[in-house]
C-alpha atoms as a PDB file:
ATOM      1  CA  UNK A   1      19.750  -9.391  -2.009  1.00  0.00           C
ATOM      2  CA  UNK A   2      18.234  -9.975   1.262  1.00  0.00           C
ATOM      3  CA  UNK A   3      19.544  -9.098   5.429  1.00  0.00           C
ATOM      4  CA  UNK A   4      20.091 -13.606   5.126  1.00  0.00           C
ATOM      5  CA  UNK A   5      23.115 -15.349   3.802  1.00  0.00           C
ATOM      6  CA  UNK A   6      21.387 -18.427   3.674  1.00  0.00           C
ATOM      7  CA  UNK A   7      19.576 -19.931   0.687  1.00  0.00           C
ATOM      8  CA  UNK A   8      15.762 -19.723   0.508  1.00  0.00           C
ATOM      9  CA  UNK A   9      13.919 -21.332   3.349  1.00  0.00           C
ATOM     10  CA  UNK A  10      10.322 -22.072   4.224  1.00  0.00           C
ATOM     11  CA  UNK A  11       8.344 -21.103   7.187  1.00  0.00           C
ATOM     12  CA  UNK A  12       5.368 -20.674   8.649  1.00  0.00           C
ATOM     13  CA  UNK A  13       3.862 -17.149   9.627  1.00  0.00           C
ATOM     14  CA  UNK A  14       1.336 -18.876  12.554  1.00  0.00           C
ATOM     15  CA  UNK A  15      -1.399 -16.558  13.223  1.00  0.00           C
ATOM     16  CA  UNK A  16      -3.935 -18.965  12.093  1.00  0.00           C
ATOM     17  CA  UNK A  17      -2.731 -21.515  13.932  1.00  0.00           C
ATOM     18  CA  UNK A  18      -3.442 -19.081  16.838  1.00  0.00           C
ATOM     19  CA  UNK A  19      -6.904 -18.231  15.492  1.00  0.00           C
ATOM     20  CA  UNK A  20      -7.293 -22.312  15.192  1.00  0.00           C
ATOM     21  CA  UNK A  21      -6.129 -23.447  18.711  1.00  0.00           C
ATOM     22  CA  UNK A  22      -6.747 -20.168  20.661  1.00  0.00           C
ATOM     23  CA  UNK A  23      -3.179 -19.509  21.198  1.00  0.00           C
ATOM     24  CA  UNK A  24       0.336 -21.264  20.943  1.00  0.00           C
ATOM     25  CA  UNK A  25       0.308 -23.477  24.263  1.00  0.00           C
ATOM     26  CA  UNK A  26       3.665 -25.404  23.541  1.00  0.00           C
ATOM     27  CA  UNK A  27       6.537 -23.873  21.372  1.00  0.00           C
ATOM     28  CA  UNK A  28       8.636 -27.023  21.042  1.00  0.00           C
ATOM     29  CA  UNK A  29       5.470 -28.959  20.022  1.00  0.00           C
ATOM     30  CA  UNK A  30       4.452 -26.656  17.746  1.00  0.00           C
ATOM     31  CA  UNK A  31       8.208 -26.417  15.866  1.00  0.00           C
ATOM     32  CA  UNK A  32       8.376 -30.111  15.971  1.00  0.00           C
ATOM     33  CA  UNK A  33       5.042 -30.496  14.146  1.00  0.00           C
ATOM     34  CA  UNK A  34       5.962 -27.936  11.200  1.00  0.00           C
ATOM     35  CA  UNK A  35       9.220 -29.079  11.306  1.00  0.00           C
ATOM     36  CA  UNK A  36       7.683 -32.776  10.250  1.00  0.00           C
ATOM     37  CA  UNK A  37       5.758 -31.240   7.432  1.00  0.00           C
ATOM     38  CA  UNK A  38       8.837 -29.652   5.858  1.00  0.00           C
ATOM     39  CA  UNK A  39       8.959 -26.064   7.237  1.00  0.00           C
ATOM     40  CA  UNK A  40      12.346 -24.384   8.415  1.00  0.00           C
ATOM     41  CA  UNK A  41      11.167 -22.099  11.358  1.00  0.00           C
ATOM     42  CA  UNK A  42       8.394 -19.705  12.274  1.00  0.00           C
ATOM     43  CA  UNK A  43       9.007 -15.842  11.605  1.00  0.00           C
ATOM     44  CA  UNK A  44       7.923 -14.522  14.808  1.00  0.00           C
ATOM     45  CA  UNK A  45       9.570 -15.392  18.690  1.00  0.00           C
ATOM     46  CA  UNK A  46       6.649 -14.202  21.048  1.00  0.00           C
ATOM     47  CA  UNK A  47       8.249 -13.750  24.356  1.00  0.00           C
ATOM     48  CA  UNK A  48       7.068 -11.911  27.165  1.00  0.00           C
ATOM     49  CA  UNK A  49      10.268 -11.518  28.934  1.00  0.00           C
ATOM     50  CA  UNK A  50      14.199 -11.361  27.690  1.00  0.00           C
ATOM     51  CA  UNK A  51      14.921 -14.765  29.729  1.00  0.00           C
ATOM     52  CA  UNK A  52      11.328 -16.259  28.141  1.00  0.00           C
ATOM     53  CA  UNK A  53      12.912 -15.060  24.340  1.00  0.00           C
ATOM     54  CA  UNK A  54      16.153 -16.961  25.260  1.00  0.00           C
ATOM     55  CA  UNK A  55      14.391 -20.206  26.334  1.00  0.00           C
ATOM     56  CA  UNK A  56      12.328 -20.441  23.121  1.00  0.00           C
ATOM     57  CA  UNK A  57      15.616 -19.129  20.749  1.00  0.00           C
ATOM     58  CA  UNK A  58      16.793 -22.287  22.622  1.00  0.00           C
ATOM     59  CA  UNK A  59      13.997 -24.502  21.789  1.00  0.00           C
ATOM     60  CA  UNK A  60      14.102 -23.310  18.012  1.00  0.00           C
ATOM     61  CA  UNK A  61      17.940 -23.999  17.893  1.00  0.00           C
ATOM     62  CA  UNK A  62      17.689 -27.618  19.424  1.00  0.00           C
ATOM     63  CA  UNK A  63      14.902 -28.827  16.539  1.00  0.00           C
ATOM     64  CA  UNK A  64      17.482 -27.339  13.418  1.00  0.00           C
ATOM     65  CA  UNK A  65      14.472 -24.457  13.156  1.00  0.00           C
ATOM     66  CA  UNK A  66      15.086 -20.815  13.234  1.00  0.00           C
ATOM     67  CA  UNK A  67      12.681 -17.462  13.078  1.00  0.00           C
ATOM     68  CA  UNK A  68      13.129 -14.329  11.539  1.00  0.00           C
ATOM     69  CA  UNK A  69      12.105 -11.510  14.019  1.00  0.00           C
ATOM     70  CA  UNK A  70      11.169 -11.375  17.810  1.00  0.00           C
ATOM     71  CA  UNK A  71       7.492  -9.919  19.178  1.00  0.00           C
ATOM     72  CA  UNK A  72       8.198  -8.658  22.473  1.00  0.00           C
ATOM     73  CA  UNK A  73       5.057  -7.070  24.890  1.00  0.00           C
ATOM     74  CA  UNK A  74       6.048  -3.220  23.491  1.00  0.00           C
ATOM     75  CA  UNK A  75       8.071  -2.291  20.323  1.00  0.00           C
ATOM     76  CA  UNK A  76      11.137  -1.110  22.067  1.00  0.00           C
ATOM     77  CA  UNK A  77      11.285  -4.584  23.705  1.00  0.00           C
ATOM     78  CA  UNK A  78      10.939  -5.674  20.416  1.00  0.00           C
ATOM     79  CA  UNK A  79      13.653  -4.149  18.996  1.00  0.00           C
ATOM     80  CA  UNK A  80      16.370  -4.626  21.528  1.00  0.00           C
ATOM     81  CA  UNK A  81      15.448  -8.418  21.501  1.00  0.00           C
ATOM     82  CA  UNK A  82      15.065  -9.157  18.177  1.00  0.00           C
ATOM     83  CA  UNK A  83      18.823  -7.120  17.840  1.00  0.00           C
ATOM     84  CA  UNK A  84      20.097  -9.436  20.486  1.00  0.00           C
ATOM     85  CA  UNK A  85      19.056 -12.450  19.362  1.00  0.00           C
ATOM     86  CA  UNK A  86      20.933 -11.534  15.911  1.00  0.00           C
ATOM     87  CA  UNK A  87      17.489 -11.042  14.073  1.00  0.00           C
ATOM     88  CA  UNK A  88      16.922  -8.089  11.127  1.00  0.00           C
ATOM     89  CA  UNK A  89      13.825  -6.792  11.179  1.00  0.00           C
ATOM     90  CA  UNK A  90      10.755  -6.503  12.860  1.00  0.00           C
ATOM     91  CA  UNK A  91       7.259  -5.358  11.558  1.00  0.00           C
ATOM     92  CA  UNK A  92       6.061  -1.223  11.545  1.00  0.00           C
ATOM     93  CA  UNK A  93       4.070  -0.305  14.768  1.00  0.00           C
ATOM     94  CA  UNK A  94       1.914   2.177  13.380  1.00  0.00           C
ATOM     95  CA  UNK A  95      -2.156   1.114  13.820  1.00  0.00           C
ATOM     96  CA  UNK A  96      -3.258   4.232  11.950  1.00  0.00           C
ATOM     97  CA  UNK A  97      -5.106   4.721   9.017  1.00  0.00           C
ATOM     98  CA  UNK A  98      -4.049   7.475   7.992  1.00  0.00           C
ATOM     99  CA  UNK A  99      -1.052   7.356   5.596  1.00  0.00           C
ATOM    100  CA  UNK A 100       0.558  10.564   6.507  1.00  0.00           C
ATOM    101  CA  UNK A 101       0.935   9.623  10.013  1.00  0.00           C
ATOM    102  CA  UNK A 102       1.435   5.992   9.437  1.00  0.00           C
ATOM    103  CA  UNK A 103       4.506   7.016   7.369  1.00  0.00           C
ATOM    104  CA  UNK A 104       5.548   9.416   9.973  1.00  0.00           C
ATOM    105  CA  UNK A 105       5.324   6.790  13.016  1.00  0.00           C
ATOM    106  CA  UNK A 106       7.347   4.026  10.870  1.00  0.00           C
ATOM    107  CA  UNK A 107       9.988   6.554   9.922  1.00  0.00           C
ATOM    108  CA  UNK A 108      10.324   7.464  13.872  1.00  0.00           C
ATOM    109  CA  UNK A 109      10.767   3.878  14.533  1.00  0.00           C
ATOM    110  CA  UNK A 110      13.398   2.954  11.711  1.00  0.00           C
ATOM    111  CA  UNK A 111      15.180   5.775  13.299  1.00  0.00           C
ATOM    112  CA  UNK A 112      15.032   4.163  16.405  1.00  0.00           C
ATOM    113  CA  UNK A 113      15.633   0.426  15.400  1.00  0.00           C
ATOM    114  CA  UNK A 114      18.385   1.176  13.216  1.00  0.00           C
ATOM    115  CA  UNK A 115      20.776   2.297  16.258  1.00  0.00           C
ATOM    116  CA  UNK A 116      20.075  -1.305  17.375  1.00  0.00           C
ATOM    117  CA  UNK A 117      21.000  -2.595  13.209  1.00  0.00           C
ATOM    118  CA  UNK A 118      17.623  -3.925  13.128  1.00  0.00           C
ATOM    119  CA  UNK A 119      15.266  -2.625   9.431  1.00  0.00           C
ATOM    120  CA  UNK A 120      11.280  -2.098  10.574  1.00  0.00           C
ATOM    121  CA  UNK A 121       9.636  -3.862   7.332  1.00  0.00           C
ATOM    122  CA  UNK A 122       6.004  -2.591   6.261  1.00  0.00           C
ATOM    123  CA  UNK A 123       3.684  -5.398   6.170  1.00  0.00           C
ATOM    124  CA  UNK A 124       0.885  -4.479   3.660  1.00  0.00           C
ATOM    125  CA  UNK A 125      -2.922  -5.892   5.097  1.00  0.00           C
ATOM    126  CA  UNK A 126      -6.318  -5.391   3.992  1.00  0.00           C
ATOM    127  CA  UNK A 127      -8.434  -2.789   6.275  1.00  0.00           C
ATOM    128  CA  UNK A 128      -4.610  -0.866   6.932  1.00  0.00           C
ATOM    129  CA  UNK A 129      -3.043   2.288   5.760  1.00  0.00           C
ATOM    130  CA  UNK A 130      -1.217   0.171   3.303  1.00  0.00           C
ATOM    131  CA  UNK A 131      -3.572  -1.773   1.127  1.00  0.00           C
ATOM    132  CA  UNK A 132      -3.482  -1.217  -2.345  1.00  0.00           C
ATOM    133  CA  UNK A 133      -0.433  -1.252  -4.866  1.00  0.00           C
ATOM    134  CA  UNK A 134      -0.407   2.575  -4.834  1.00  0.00           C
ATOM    135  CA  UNK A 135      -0.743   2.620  -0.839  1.00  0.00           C
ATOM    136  CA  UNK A 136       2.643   0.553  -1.099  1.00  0.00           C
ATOM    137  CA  UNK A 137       4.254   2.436  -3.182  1.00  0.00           C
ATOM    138  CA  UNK A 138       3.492   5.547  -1.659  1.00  0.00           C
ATOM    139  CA  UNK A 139       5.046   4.265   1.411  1.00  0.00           C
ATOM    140  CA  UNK A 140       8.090   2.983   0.064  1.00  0.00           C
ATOM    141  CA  UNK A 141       8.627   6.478  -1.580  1.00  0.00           C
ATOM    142  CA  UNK A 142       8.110   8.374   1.724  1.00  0.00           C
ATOM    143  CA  UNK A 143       9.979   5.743   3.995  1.00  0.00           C
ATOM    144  CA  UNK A 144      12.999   4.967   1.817  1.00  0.00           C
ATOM    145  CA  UNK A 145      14.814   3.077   4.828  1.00  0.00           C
ATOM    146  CA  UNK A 146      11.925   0.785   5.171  1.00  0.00           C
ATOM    147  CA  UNK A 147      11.990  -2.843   4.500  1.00  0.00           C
ATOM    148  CA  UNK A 148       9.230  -5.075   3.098  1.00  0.00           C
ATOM    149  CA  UNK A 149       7.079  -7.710   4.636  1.00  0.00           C
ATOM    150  CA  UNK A 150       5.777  -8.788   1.129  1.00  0.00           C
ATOM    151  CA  UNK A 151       2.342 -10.424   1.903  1.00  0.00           C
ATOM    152  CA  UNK A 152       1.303 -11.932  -1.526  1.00  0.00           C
ATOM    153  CA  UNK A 153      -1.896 -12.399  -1.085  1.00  0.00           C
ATOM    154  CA  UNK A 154      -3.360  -9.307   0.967  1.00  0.00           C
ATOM    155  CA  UNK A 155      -2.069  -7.299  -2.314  1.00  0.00           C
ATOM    156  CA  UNK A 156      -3.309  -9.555  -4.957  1.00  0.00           C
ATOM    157  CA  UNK A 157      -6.889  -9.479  -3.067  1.00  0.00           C
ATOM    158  CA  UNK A 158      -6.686  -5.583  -3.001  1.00  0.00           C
ATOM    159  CA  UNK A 159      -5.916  -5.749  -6.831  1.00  0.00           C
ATOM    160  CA  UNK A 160      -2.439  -5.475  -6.860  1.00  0.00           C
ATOM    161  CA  UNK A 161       0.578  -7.546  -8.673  1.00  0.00           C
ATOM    162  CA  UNK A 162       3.040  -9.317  -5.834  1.00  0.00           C
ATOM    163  CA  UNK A 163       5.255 -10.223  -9.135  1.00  0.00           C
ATOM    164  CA  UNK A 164       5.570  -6.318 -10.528  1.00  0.00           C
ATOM    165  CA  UNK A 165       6.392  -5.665  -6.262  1.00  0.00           C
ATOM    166  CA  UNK A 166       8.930  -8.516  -6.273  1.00  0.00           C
ATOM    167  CA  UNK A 167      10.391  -7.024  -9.598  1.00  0.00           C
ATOM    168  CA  UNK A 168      10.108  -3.338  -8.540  1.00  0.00           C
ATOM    169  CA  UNK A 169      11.320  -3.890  -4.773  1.00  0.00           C
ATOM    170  CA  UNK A 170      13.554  -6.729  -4.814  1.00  0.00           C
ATOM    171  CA  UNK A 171      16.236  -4.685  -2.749  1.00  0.00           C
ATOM    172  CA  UNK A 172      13.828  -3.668  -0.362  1.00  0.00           C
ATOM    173  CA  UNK A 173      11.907  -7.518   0.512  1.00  0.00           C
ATOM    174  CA  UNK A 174      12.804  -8.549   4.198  1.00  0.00           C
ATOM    175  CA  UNK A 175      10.581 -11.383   3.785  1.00  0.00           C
ATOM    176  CA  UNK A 176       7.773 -12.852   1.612  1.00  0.00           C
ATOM    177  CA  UNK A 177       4.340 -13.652   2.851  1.00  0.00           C
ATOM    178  CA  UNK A 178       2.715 -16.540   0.414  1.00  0.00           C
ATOM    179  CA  UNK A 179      -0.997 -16.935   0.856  1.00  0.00           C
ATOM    180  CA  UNK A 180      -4.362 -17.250  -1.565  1.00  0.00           C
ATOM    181  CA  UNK A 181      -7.521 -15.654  -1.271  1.00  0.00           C
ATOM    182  CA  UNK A 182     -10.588 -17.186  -1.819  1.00  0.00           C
ATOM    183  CA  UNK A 183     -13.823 -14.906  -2.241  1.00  0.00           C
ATOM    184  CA  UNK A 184     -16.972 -15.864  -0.981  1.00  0.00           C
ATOM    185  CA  UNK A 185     -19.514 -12.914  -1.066  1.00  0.00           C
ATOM    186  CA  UNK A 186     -18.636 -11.020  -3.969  1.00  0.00           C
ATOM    187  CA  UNK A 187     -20.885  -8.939  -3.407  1.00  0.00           C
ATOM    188  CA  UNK A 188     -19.456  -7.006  -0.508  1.00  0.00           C
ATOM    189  CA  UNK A 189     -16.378  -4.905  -1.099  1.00  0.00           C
ATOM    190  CA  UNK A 190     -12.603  -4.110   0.657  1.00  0.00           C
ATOM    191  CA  UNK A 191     -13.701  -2.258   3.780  1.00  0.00           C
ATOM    192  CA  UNK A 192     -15.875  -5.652   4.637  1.00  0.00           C
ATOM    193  CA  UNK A 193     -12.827  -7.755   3.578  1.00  0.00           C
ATOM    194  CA  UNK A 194     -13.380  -9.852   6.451  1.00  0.00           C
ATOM    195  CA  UNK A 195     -16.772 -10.295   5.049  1.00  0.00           C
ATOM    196  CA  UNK A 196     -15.996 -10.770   1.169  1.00  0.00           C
ATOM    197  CA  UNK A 197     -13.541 -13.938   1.777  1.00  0.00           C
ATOM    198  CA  UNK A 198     -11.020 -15.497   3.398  1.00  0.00           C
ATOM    199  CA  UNK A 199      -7.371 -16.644   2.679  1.00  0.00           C
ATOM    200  CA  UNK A 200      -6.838 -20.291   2.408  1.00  0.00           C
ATOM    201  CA  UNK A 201      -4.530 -22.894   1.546  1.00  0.00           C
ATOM    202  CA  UNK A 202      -2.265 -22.124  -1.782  1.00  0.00           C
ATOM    203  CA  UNK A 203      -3.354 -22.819  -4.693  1.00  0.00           C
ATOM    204  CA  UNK A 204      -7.310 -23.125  -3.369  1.00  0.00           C
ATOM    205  CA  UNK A 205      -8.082 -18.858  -4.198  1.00  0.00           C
ATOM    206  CA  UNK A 206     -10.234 -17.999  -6.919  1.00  0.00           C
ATOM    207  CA  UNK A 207      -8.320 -14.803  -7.675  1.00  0.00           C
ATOM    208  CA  UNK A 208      -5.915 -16.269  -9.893  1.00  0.00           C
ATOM    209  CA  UNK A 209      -3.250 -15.336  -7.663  1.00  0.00           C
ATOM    210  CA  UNK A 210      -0.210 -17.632  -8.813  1.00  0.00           C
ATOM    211  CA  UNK A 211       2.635 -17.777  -5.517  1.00  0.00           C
ATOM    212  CA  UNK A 212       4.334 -20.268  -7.824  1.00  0.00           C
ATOM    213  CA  UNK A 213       5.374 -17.288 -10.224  1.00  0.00           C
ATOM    214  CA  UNK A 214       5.967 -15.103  -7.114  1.00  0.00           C
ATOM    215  CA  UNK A 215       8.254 -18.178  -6.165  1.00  0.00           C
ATOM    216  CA  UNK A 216      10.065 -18.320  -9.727  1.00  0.00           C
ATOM    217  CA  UNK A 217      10.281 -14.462  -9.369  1.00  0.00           C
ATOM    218  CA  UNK A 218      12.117 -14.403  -6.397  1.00  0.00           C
ATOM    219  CA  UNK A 219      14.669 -16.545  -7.385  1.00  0.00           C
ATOM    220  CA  UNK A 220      15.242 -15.013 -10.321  1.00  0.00           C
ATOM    221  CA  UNK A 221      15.834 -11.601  -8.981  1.00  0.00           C
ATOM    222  CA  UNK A 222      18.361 -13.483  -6.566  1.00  0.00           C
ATOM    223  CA  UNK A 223      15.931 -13.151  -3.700  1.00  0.00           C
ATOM    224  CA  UNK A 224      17.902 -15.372  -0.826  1.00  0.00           C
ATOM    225  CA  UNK A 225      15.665 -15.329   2.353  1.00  0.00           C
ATOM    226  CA  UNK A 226      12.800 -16.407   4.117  1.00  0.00           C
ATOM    227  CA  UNK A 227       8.909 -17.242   2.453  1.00  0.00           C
ATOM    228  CA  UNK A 228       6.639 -17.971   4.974  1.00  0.00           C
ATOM    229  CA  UNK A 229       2.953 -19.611   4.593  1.00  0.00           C
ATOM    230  CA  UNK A 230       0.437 -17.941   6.206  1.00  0.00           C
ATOM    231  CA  UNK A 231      -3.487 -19.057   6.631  1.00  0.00           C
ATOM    232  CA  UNK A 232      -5.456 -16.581   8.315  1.00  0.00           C
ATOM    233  CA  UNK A 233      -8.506 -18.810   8.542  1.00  0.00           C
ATOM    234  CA  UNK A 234      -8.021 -22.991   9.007  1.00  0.00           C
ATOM    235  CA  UNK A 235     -11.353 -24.886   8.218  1.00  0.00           C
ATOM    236  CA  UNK A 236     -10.172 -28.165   9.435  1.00  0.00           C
ATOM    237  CA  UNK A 237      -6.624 -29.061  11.032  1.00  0.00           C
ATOM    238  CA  UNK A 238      -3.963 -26.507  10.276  1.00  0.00           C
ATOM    239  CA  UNK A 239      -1.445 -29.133   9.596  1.00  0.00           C
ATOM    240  CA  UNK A 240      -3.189 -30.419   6.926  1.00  0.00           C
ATOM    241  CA  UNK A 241      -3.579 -27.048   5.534  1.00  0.00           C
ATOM    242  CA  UNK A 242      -0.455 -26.221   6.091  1.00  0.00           C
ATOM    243  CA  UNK A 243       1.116 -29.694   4.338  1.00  0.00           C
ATOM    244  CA  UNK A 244      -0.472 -29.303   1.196  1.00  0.00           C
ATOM    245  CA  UNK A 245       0.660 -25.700   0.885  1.00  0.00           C
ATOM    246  CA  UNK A 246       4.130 -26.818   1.618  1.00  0.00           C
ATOM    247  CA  UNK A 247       3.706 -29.641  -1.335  1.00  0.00           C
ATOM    248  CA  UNK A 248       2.247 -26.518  -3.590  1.00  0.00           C
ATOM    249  CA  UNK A 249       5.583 -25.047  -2.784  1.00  0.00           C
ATOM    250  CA  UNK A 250       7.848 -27.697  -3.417  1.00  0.00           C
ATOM    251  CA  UNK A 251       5.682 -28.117  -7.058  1.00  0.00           C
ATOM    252  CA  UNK A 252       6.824 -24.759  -7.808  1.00  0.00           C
ATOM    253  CA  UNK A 253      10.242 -25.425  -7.125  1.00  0.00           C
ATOM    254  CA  UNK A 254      10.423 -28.191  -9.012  1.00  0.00           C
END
């Protein structure tokens, strides 16, 4: 069902460990610290150059951790790593907010990638050309060779239903995003999303978002590949965070 031959595996997707600590100052520390609470890898390489991306594939393979994509300094760098280090997929460039041209960029750069056998997966945010459940879907309908970055809980905080995606799109997920949304000024709407709430730890939203349904979803529409946590904002240590999302997990599983 997925571009893996592996059984399901849990990562990390670290941005707010980057928003926590400022950036990521040692790779090997930071795999060996996941890797301790339970997670298999971290979807994104960041490498500035192709002999940095090979020293930190190295670091990933030594620790028994792996990652799903490569983020090089452009996205043609990008794609010819993440191809040559044997990756899938990587994200959809476009920054614009309108969908017509969003659409049009991404289908330029699946065009692109897939001369390389890598898929570009849309990865739906708040505040982008792809928020909503309809946004989505519109996509998917006018980029039929896209993938999807499934983020769980930027949907179900712009009102959609991550299970009806997962049942709708199973074909198309690359990889699934699990995260909770917690609102704190409900008062304020979408285009302050930054301002209405934040995403936190799973299972600590207030949106009745339920990732352990995603989770039984997934598997039962044969879903095989990668779910990666992802905090955008850390209150207190990330690890601790990021622990007690992995035990939410292994509840779900269970």
């Amino acid at each position: 069902m997925s571009i893996y031959d592996t059984s399901m595996k849990f990562g990390i997707a670290d941005y707010g460990m980057n928003v926590w600590y400022g950036v990521c100052y040692d790779t090997g520390a930071r795999l060996d610290d996941l890797k301790a609470i339970g997670y298999d890898g971290i979807e994104r390489l960041e490498a500035a150059s192709p002999s940095d991306a090979v020293a930190k594939a190295v670091l990933f393979r030594e620790r028994g951790m792996d990652f799903t994509t490569v983020r090089g300094p452009n996205p043609e760098a990008t794609i010819r790593w993440t191809a040559a280090l044997g990756k899938g997929y990587t994200w959809t460039h476009s920054s614009s907010r309108d969908l017509d041209l969003f659409c049009r960029q991404t289908n330029a750069q699946i065009q692109a990638a897939g001369r390389f056998g890598v898929r570009i997966g849309i990865h739906n945010h708040l505040g982008a050309a792809v928020e909503s459940q309809a946004q989505l879907e519109t996509f998917l309908e006018r980029c039929p060779l896209a993938g999807l970055v499934l983020d769980t809980g930027h949907l179900a905080a712009a009102g959609g239903d991550p299970v009806e995606i997962v049942k709708k799109y199973a074909a198309r997920l690359l990889v699934v995003h699990v995260k909770d949304w917690l609102v704190k000024n409900p008062g304020i709407g979408l285009e302050k999303w930054q301002e209405r709430g934040y995403f936190t730890t799973l299972g600590r939203g207030n949106i009745g978002q339920d990732n352990a349904l995603v989770l039984k979803t997934l598997r039962a529409v044969g879903y095989d590949g990668w779910v990666f946590v992802e905090h955008d904002t850390h209150l207190q240590d990330p690890l601790l965070d990021l622990k007690e999302s992995r035990e939410y997990l292994r509840r779900a599983e269970a």
